[in-house]
PDB file of N, CA and C in Angstrom:
ATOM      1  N   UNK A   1     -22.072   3.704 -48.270  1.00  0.00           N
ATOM      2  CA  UNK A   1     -23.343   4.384 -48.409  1.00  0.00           C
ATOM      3  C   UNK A   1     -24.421   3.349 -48.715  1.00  0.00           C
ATOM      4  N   UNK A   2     -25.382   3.436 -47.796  1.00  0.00           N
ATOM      5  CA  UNK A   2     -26.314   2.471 -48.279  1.00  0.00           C
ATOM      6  C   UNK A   2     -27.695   3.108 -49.251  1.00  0.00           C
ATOM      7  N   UNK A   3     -28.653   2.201 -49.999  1.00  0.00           N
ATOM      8  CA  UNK A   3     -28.900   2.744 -50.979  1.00  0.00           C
ATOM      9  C   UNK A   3     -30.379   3.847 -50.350  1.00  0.00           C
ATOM     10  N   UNK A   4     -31.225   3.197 -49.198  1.00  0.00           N
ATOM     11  CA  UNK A   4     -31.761   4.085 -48.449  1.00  0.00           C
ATOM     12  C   UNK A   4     -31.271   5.469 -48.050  1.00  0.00           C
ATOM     13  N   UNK A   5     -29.768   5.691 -48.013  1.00  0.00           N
ATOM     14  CA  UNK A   5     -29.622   7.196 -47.814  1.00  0.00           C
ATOM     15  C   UNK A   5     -30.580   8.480 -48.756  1.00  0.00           C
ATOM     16  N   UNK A   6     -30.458   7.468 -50.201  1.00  0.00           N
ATOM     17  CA  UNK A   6     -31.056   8.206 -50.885  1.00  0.00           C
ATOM     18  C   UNK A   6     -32.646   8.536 -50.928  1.00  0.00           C
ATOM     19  N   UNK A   7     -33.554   7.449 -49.971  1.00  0.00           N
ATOM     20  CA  UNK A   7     -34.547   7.703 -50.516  1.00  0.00           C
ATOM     21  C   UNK A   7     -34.785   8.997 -49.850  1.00  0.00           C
ATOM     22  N   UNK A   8     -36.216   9.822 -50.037  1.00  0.00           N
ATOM     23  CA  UNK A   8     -36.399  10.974 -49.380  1.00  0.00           C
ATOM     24  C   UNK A   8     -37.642  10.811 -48.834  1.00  0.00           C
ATOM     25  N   UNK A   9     -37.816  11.621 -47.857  1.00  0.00           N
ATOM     26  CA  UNK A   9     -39.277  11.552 -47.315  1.00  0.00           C
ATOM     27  C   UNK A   9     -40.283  12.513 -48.190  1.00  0.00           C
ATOM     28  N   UNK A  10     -42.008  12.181 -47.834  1.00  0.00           N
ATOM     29  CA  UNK A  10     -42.294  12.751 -48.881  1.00  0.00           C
ATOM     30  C   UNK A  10     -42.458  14.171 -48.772  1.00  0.00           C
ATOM     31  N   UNK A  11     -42.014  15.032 -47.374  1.00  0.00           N
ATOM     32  CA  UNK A  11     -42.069  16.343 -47.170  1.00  0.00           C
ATOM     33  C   UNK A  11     -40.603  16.950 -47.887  1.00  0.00           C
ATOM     34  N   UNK A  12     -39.639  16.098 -47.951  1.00  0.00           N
ATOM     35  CA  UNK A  12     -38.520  16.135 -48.834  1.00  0.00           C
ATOM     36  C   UNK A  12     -39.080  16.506 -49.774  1.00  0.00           C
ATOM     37  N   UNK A  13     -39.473  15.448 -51.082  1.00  0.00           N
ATOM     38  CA  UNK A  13     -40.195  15.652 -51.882  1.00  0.00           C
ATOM     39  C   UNK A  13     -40.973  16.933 -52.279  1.00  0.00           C
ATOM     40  N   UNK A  14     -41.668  17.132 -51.434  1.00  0.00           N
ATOM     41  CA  UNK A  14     -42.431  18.474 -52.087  1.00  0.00           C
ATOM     42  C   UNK A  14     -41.983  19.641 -51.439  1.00  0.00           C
ATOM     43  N   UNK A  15     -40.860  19.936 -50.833  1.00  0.00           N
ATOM     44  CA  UNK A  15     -39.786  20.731 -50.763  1.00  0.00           C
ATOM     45  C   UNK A  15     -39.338  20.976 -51.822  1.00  0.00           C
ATOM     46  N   UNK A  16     -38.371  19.806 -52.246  1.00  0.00           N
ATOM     47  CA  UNK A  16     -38.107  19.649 -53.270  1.00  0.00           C
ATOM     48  C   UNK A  16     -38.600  20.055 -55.386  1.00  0.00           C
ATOM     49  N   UNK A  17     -39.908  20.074 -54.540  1.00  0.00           N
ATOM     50  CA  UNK A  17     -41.345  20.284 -55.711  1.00  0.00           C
ATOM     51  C   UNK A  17     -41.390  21.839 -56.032  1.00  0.00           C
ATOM     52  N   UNK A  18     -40.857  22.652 -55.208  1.00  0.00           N
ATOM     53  CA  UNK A  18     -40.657  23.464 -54.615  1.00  0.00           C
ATOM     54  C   UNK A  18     -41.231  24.840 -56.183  1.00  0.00           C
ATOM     55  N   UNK A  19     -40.771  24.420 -57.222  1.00  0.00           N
ATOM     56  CA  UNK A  19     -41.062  25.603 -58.308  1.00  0.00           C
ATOM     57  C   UNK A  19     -42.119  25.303 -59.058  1.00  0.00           C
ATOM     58  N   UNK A  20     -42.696  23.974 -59.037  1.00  0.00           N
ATOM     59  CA  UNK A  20     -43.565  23.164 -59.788  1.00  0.00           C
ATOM     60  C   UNK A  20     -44.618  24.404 -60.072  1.00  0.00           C
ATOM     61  N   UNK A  21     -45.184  24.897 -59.018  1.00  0.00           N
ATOM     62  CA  UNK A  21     -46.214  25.627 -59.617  1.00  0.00           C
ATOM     63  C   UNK A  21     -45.751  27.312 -60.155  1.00  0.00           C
ATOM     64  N   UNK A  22     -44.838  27.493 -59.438  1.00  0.00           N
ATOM     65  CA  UNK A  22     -43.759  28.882 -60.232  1.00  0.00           C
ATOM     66  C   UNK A  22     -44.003  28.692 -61.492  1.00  0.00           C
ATOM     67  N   UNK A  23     -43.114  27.453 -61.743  1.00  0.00           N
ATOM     68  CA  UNK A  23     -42.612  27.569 -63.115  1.00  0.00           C
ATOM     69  C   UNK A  23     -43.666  27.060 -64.281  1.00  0.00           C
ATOM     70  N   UNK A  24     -44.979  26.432 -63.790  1.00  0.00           N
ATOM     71  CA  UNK A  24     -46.104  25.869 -64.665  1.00  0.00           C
ATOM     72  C   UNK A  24     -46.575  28.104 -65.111  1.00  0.00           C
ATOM     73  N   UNK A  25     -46.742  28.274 -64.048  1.00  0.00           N
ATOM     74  CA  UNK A  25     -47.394  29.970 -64.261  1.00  0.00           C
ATOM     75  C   UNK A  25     -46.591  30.558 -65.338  1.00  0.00           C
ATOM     76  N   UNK A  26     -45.212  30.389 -64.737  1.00  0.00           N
ATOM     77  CA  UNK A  26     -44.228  31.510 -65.763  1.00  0.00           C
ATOM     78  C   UNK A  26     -44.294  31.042 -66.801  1.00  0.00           C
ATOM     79  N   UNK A  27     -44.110  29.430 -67.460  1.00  0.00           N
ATOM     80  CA  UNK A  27     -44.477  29.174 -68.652  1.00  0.00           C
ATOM     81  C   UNK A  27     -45.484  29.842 -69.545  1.00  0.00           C
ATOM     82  N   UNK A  28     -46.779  29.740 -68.737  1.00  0.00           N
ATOM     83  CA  UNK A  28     -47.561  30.029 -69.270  1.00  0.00           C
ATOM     84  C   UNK A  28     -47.782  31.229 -69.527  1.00  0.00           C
ATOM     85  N   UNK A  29     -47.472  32.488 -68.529  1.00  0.00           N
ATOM     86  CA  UNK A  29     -47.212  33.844 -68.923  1.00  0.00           C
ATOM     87  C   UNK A  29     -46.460  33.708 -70.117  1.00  0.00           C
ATOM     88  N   UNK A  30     -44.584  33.502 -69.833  1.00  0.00           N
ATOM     89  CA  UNK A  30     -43.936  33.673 -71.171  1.00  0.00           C
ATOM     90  C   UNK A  30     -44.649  33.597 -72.676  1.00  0.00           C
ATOM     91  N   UNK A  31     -45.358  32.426 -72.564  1.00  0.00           N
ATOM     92  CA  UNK A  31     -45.640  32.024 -73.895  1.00  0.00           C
ATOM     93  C   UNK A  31     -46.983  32.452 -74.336  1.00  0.00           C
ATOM     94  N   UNK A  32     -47.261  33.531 -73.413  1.00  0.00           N
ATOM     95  CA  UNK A  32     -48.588  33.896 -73.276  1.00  0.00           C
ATOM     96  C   UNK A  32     -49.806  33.275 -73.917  1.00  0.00           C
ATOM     97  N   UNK A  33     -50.318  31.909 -72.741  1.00  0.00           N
ATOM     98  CA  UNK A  33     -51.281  31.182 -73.218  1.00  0.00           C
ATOM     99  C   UNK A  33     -52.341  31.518 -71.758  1.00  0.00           C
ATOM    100  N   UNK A  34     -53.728  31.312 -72.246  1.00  0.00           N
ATOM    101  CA  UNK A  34     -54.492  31.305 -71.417  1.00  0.00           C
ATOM    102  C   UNK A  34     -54.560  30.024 -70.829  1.00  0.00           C
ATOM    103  N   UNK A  35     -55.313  29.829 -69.501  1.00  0.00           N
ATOM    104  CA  UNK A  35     -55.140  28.313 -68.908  1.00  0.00           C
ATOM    105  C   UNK A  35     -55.771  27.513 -70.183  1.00  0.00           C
ATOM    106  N   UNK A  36     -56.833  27.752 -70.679  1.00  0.00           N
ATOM    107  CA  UNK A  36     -57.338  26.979 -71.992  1.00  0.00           C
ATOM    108  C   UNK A  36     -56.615  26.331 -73.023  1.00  0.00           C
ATOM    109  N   UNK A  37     -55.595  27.309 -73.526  1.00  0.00           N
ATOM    110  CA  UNK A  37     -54.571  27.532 -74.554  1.00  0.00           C
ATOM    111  C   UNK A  37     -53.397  26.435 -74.188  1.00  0.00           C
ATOM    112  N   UNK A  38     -53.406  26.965 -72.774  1.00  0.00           N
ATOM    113  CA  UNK A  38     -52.129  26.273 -72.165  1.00  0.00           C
ATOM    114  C   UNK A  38     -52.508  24.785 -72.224  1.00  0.00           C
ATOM    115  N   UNK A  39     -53.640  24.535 -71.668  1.00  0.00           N
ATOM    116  CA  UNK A  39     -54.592  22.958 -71.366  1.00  0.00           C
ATOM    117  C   UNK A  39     -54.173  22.515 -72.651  1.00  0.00           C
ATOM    118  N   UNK A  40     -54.970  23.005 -73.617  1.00  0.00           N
ATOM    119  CA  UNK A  40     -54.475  22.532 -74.855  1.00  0.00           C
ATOM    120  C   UNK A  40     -53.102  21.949 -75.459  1.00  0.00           C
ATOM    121  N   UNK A  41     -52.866  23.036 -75.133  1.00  0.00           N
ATOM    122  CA  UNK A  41     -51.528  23.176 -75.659  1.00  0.00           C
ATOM    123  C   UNK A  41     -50.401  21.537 -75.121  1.00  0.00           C
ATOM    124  N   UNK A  42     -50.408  21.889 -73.825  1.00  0.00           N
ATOM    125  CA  UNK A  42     -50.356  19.988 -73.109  1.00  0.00           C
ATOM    126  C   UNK A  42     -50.428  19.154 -73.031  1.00  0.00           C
ATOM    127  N   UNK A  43     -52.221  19.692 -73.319  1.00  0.00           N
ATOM    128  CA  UNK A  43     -53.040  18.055 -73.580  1.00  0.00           C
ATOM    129  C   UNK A  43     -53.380  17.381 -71.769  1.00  0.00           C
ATOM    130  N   UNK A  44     -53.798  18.554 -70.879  1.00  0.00           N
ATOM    131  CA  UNK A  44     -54.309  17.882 -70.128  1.00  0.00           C
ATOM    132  C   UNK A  44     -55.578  19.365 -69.329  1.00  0.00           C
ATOM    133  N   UNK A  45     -56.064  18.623 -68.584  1.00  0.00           N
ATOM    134  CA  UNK A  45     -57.128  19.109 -68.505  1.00  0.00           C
ATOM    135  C   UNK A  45     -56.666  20.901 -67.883  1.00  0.00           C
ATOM    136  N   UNK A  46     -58.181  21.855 -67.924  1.00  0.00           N
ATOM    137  CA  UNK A  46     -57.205  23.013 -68.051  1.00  0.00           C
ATOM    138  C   UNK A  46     -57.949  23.028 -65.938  1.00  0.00           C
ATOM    139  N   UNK A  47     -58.622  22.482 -65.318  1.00  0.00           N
ATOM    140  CA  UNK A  47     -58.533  22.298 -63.963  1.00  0.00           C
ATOM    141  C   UNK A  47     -57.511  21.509 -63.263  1.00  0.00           C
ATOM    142  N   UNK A  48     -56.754  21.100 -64.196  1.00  0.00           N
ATOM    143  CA  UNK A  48     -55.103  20.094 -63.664  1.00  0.00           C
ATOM    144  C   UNK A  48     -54.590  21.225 -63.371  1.00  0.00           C
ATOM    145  N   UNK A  49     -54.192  22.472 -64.084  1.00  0.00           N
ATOM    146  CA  UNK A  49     -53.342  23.670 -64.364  1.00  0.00           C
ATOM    147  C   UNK A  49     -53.864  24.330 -63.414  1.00  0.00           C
ATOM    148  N   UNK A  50     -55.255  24.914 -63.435  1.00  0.00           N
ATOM    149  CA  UNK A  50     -55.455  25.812 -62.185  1.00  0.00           C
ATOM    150  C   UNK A  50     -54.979  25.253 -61.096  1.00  0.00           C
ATOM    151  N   UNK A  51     -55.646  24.214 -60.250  1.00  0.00           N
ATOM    152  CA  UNK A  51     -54.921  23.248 -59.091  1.00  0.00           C
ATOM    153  C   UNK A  51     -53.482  23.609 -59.168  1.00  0.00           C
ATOM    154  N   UNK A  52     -52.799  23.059 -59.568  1.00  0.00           N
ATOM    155  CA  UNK A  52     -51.689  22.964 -59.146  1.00  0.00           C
ATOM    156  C   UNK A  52     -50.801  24.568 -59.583  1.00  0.00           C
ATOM    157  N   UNK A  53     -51.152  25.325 -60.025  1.00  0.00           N
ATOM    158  CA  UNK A  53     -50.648  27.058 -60.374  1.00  0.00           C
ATOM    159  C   UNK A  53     -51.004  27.495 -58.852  1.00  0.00           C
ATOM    160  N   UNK A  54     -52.184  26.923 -58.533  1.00  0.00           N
ATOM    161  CA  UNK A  54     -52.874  27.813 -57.035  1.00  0.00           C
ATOM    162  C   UNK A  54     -52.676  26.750 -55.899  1.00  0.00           C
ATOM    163  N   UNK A  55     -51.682  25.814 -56.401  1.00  0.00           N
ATOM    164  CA  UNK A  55     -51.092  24.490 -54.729  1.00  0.00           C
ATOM    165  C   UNK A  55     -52.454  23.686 -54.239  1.00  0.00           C
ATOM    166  N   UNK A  56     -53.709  23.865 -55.391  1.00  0.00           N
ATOM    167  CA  UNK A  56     -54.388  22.856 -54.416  1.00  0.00           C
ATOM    168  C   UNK A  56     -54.562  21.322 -54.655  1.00  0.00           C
ATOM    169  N   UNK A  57     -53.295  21.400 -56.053  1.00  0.00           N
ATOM    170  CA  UNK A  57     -53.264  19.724 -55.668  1.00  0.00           C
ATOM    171  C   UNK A  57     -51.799  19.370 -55.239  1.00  0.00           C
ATOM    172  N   UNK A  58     -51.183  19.305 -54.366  1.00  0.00           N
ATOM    173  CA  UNK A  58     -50.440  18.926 -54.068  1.00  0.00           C
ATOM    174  C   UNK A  58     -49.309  17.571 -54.506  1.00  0.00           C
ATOM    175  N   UNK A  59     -49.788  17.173 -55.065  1.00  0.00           N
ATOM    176  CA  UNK A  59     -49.087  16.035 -55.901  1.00  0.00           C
ATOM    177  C   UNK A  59     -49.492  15.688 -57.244  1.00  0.00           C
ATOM    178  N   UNK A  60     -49.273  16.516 -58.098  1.00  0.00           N
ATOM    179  CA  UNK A  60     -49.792  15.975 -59.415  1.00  0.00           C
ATOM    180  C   UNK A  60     -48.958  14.516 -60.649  1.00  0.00           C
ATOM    181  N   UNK A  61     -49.570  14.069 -61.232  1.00  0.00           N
ATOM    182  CA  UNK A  61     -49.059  12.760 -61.180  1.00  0.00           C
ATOM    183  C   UNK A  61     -47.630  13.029 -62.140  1.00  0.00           C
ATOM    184  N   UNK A  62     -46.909  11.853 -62.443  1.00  0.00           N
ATOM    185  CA  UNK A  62     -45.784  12.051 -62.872  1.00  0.00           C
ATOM    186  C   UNK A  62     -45.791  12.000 -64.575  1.00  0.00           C
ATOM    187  N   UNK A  63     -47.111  11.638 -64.906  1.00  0.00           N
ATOM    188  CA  UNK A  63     -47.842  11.974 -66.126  1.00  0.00           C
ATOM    189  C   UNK A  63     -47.801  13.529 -66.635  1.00  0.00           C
ATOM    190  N   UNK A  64     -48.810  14.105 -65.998  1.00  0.00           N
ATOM    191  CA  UNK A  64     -48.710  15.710 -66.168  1.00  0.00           C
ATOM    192  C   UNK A  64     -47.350  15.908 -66.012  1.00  0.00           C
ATOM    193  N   UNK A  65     -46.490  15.817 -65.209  1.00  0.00           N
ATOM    194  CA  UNK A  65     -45.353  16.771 -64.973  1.00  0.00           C
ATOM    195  C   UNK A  65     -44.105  16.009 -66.149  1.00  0.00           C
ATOM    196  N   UNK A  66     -44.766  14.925 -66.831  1.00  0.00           N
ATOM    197  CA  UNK A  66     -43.990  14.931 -68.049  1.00  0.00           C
ATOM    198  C   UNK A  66     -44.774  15.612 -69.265  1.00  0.00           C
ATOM    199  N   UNK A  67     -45.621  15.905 -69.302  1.00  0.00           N
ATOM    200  CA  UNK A  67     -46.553  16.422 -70.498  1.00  0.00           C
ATOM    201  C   UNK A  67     -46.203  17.887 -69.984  1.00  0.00           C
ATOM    202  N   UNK A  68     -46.237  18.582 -69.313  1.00  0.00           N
ATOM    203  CA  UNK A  68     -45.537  19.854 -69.273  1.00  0.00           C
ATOM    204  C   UNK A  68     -44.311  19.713 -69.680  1.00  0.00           C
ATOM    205  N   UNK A  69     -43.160  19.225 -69.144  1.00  0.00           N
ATOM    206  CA  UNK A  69     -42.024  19.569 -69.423  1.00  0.00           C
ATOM    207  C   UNK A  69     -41.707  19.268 -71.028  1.00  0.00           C
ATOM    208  N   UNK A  70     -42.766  17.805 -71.249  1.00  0.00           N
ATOM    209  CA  UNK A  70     -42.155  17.745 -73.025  1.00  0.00           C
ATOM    210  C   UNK A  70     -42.637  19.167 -73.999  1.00  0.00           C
ATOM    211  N   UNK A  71     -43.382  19.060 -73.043  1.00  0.00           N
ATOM    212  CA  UNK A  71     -44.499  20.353 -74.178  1.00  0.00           C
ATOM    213  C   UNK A  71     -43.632  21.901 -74.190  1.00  0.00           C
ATOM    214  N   UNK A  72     -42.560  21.922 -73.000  1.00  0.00           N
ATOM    215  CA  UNK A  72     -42.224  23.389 -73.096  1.00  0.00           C
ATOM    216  C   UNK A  72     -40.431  22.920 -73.408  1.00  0.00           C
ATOM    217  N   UNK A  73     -39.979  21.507 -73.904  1.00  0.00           N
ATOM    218  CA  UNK A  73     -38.736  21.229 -74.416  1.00  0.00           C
ATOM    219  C   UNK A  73     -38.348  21.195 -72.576  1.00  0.00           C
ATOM    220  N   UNK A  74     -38.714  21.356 -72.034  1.00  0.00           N
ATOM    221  CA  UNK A  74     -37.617  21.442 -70.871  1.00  0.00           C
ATOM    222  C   UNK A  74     -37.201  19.941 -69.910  1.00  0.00           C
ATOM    223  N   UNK A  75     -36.104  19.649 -69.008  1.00  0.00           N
ATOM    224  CA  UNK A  75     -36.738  18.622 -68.345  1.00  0.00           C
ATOM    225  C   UNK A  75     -37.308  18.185 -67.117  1.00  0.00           C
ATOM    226  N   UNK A  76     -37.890  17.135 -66.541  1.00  0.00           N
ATOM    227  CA  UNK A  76     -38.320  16.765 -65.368  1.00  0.00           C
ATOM    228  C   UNK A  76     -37.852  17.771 -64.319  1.00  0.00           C
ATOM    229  N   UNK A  77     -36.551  17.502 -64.240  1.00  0.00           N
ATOM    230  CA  UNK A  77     -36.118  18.304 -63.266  1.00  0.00           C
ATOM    231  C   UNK A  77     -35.722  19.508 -63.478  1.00  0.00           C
ATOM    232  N   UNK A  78     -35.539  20.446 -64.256  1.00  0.00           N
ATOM    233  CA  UNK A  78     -36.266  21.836 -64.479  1.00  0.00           C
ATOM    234  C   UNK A  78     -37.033  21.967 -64.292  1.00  0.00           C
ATOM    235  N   UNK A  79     -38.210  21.344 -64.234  1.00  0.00           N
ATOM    236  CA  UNK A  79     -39.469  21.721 -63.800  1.00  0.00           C
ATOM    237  C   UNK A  79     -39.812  21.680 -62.635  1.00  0.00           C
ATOM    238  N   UNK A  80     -39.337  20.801 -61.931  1.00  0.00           N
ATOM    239  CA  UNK A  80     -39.515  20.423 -60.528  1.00  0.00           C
ATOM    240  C   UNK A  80     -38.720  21.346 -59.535  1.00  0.00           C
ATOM    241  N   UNK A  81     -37.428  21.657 -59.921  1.00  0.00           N
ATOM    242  CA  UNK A  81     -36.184  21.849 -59.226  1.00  0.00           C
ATOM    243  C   UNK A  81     -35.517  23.542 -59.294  1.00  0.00           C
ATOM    244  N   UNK A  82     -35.371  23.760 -60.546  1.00  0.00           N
ATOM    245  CA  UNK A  82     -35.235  25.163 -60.829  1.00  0.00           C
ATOM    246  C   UNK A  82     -35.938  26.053 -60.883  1.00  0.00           C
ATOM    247  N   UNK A  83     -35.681  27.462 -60.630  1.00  0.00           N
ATOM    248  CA  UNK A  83     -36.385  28.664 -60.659  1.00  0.00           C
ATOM    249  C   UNK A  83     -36.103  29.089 -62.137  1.00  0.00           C
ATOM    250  N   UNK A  84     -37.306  28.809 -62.917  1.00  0.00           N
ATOM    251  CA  UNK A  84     -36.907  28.998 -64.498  1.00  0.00           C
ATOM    252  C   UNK A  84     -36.655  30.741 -64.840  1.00  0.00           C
ATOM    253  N   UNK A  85     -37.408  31.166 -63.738  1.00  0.00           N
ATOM    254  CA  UNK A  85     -37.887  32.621 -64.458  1.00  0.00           C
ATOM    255  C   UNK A  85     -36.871  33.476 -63.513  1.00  0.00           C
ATOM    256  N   UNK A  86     -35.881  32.814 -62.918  1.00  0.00           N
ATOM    257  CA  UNK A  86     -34.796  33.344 -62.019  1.00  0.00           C
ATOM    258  C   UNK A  86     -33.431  33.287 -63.052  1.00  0.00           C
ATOM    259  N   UNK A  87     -34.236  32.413 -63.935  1.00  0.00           N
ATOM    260  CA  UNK A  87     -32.379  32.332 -65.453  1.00  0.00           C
ATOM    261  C   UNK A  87     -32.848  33.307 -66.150  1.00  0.00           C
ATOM    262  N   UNK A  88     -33.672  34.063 -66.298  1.00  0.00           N
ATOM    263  CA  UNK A  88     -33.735  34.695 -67.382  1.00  0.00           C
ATOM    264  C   UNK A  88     -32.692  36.243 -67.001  1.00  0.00           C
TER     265      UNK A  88
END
């Protein structure tokens, strides 16, 4: 196996990305925060959250998508990968 098998393309990738904005929403329902609350709550801006809840940023940096996941205990790839609100 060479180590290129692994890389992915970047439509892979955001295939892959696939719950990112699912699971930013359901968070924020569950824990019932407003985008404000939620912004806060993160620590990043609360137009980062709209964008990417409503897909119009398409790649948000790998910054935010660790400041979400620390902020809700969960990890990287729960966030990215799983349907959170499909375990419940």
């Amino acid at each position: 196996m060479d180590i290129f098998d692994h890389i992915l393309s970047s439509r892979e990738v955001m295939e892959k990305k696939k719950y990112l904005k699912e699971n930013i929403k359901y968070l924020r329902n569950k824990n019932k925060l407003s985008y404000d609350k939620f912004a806060t709550y993160v620590k990043i801006s609360r137009f980062a959250i709209v964008n990417i809840e409503k897909g119009l940023t398409e790649d948000p940096s790998i910054v935010t998508i660790i400041a979400i996941a620390k902020a809700f205990d969960i990890t990287v790839g729960d966030l990215l990968y799983k349907d959170l609100k499909g375990g419940e």
